[in-house]
N, C-alpha and C. Protein backbone atom coordinates (compact mmCIF):
# COMPACT_ATOMS: atom_id res chain seq x y z
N UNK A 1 -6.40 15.95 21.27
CA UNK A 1 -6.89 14.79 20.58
C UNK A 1 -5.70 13.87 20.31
N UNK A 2 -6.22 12.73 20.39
CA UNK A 2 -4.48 11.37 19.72
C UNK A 2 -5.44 11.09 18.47
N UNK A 3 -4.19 11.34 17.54
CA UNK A 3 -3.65 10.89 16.64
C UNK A 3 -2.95 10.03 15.91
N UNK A 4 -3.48 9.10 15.28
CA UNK A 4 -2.46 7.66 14.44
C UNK A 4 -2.24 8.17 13.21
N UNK A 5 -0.98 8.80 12.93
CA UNK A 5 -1.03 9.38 11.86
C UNK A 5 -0.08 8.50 10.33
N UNK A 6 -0.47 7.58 10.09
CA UNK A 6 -0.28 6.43 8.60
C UNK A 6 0.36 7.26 7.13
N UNK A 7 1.53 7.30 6.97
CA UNK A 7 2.32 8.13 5.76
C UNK A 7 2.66 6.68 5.13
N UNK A 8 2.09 7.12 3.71
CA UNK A 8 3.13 5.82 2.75
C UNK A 8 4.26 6.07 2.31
N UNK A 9 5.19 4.99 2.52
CA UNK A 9 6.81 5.11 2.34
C UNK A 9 7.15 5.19 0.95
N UNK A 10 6.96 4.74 -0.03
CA UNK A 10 7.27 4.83 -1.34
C UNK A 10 6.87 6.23 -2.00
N UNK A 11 7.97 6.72 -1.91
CA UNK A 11 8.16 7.99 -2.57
C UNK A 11 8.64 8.93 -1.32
N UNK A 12 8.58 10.48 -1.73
CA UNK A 12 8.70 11.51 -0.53
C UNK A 12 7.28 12.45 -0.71
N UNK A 13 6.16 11.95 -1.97
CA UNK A 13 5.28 13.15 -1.85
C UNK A 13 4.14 13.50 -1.13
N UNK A 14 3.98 11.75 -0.47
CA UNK A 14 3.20 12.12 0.88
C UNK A 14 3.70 12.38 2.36
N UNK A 15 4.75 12.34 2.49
CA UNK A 15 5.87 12.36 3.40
C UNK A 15 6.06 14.06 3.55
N UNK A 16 6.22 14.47 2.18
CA UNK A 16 6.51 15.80 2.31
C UNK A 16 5.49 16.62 2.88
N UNK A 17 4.28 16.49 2.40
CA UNK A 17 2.95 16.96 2.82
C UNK A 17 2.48 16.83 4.14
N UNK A 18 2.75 15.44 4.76
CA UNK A 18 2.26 15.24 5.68
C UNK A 18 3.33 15.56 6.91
N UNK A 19 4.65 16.39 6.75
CA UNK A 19 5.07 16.74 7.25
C UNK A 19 4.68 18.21 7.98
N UNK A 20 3.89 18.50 7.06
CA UNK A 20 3.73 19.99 6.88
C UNK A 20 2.26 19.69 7.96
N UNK A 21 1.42 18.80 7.84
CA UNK A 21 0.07 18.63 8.33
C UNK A 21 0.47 18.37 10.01
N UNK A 22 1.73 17.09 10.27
CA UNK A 22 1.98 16.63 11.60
C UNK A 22 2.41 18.05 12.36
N UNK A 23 3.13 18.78 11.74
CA UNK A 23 3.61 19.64 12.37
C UNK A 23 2.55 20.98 12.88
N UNK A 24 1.85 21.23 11.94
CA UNK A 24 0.30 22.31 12.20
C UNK A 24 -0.58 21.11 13.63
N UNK A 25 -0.63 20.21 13.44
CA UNK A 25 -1.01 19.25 14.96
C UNK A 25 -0.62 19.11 16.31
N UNK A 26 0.55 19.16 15.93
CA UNK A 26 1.73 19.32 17.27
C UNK A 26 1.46 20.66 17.54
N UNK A 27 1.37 21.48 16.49
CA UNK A 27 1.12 23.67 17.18
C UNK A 27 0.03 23.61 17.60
N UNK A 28 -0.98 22.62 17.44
CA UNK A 28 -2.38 22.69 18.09
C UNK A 28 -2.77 22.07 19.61
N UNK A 29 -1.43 21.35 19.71
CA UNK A 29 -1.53 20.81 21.08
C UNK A 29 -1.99 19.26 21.26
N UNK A 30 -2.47 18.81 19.68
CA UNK A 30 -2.41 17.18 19.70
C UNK A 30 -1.60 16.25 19.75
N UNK A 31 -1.74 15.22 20.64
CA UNK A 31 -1.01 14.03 20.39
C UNK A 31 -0.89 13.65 19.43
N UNK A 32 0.42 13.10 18.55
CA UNK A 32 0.20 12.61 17.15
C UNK A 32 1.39 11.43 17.35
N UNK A 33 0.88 10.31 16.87
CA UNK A 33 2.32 9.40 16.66
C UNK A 33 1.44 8.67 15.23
N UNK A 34 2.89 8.42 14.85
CA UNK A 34 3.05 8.74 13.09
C UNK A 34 3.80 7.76 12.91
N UNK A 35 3.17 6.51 12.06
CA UNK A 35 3.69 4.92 11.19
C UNK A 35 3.81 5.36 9.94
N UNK A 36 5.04 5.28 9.41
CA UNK A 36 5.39 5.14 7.96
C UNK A 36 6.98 4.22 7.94
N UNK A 37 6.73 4.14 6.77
CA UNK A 37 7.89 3.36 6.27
C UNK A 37 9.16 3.70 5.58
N UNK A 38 9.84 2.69 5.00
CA UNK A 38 11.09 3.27 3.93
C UNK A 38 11.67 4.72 4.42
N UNK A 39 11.51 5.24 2.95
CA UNK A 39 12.21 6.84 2.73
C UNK A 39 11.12 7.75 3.60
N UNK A 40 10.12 7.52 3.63
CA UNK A 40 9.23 8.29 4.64
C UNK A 40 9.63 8.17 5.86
N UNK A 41 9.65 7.24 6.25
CA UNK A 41 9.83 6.88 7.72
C UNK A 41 11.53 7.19 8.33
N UNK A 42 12.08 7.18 7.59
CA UNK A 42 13.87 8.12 7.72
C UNK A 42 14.00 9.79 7.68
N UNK A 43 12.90 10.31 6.53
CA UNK A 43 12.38 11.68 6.73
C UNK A 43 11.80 12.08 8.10
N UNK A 44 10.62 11.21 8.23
CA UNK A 44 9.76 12.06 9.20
C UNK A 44 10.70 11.82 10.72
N UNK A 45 11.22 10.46 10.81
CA UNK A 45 11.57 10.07 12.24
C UNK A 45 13.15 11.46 12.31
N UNK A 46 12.95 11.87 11.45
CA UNK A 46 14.32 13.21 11.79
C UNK A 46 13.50 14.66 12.08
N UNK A 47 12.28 14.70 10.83
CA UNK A 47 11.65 15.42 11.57
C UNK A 47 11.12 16.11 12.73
N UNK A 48 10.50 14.71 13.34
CA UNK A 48 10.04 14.28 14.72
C UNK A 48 10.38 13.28 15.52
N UNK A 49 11.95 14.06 16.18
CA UNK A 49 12.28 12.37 17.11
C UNK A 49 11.14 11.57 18.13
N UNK A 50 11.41 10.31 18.01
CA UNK A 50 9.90 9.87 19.16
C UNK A 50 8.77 9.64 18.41
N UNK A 51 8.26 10.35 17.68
CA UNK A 51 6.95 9.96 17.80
C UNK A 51 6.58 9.58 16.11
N UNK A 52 7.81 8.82 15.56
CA UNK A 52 7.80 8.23 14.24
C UNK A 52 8.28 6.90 14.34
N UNK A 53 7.22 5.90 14.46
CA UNK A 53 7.46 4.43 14.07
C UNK A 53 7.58 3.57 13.22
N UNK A 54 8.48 2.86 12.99
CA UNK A 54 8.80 2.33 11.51
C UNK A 54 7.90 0.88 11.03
N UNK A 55 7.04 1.14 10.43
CA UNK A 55 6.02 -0.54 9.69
C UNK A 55 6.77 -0.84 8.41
N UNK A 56 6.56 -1.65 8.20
CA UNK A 56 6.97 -2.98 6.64
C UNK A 56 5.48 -1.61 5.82
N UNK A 57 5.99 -1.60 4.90
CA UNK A 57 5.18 -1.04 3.78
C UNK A 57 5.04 -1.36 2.53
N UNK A 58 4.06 -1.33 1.45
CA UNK A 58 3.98 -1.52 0.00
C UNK A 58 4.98 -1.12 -1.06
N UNK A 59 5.54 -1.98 -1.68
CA UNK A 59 6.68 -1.45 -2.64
C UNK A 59 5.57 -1.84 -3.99
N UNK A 60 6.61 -0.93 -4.92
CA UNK A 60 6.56 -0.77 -6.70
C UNK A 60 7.63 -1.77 -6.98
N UNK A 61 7.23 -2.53 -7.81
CA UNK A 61 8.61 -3.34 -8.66
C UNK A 61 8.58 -2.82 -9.92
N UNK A 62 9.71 -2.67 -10.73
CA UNK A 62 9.82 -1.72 -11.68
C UNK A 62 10.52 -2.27 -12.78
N UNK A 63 10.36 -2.06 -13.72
CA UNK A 63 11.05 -2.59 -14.91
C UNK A 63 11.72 -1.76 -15.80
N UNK A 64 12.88 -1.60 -15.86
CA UNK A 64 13.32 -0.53 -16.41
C UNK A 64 12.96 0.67 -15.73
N UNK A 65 12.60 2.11 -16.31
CA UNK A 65 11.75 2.97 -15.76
C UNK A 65 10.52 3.44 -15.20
N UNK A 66 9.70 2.04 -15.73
CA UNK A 66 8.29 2.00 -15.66
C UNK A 66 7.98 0.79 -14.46
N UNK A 67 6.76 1.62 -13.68
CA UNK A 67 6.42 0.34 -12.95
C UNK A 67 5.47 -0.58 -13.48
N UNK A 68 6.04 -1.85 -12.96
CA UNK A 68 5.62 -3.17 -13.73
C UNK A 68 4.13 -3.89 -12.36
N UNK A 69 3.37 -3.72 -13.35
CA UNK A 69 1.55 -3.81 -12.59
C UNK A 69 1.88 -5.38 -12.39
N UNK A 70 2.55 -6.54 -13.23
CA UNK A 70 2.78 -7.92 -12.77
C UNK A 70 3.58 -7.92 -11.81
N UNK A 71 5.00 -7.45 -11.60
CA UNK A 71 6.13 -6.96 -10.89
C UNK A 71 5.42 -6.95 -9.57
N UNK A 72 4.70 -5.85 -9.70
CA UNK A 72 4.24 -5.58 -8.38
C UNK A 72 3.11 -6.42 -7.54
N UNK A 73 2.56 -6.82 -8.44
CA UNK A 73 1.61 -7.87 -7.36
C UNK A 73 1.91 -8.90 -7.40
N UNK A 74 3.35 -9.80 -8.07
CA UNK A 74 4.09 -11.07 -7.39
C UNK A 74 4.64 -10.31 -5.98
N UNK A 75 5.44 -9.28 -6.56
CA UNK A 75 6.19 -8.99 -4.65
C UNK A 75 4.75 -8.77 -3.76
N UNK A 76 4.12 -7.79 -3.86
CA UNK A 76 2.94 -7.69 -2.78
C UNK A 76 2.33 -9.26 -2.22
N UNK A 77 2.28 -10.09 -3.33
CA UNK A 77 1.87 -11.45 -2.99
C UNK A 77 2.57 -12.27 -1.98
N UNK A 78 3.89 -11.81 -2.51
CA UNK A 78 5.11 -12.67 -1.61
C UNK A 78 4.92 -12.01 -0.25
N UNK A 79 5.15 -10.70 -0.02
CA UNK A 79 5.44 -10.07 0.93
C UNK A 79 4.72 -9.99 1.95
N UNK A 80 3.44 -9.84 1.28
CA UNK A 80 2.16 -8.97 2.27
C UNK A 80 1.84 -9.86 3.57
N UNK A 81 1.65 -11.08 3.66
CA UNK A 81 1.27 -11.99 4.64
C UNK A 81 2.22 -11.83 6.35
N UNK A 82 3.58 -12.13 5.58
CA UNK A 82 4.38 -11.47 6.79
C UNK A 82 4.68 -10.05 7.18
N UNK A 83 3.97 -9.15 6.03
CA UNK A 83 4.58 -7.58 6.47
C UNK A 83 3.49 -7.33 6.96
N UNK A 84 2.19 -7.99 7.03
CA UNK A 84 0.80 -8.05 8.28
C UNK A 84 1.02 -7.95 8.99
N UNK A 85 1.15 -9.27 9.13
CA UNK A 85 1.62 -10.09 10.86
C UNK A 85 2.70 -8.87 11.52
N UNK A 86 4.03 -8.90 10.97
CA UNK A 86 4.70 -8.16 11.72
C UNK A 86 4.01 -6.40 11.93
N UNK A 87 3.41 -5.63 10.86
CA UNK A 87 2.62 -4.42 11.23
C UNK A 87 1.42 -4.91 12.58
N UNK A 88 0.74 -5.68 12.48
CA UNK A 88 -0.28 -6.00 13.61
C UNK A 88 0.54 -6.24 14.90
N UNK A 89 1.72 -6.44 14.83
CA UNK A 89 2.34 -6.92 16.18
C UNK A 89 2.99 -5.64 16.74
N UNK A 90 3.51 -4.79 15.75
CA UNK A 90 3.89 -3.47 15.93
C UNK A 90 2.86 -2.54 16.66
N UNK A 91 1.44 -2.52 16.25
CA UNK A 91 0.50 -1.65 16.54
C UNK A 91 -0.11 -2.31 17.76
N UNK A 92 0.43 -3.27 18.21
CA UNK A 92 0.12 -3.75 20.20
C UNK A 92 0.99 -2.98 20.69
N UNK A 93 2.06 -2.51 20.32
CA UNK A 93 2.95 -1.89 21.18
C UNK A 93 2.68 -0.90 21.91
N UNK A 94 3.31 -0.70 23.33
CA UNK A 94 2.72 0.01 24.01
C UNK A 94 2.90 1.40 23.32
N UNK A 95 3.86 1.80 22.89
CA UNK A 95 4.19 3.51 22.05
C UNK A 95 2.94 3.53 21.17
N UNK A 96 2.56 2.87 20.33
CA UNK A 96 1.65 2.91 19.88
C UNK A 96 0.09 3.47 20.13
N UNK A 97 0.12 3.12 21.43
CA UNK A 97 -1.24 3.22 22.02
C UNK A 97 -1.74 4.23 22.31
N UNK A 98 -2.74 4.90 21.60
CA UNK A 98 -3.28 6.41 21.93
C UNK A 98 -4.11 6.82 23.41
């Protein structure tokens, strides 16, 4: 079976997990290629050379220790339009293609 396998970059605790999942896929004999970002996407692409592609992803803006719910949806506001465009242009790519 192919696989598009989507990890979110902010943080390592889906990264960590879904390390554990890509890898039980690959022992099964599936195709898997795997978009994440940031600190995810530096984890997994060591994990699995090749078949970890790097997208623009959702950040936390933070205030002090705490994340800031205004913080974060000025940057998402700012950001999101071009971190589209460039993810949609990424996922034409031929590596991409299941």
């Amino acid at each position: 079976m192919n696989i598009l396998y989507g990890v979110p970059g902010e943080g390592l605790g889906h990264a960590t997990r879904s390390k554990v999942v890509i890898g039980h896929l690959l022992e099964q004999g599936h195709q898997v290629c795997v978009v994440s970002s940031s600190r995810a996407y530096k984890m997994l692409a060591e994990a699995f050379p090749g078949r970890v592609h790097e997208i623009r992803g959702f950040h936390l803006a933070y205030k002090g220790l705490a994340v800031s719910k205004a913080r974060t949806a000025v940057l998402t506001l700012r950001t999101a339009p071009e971190d589209l465009r460039v993810n949609f242009l990424k996922y034409r790519e031929p590596a991409l293609r299941l």
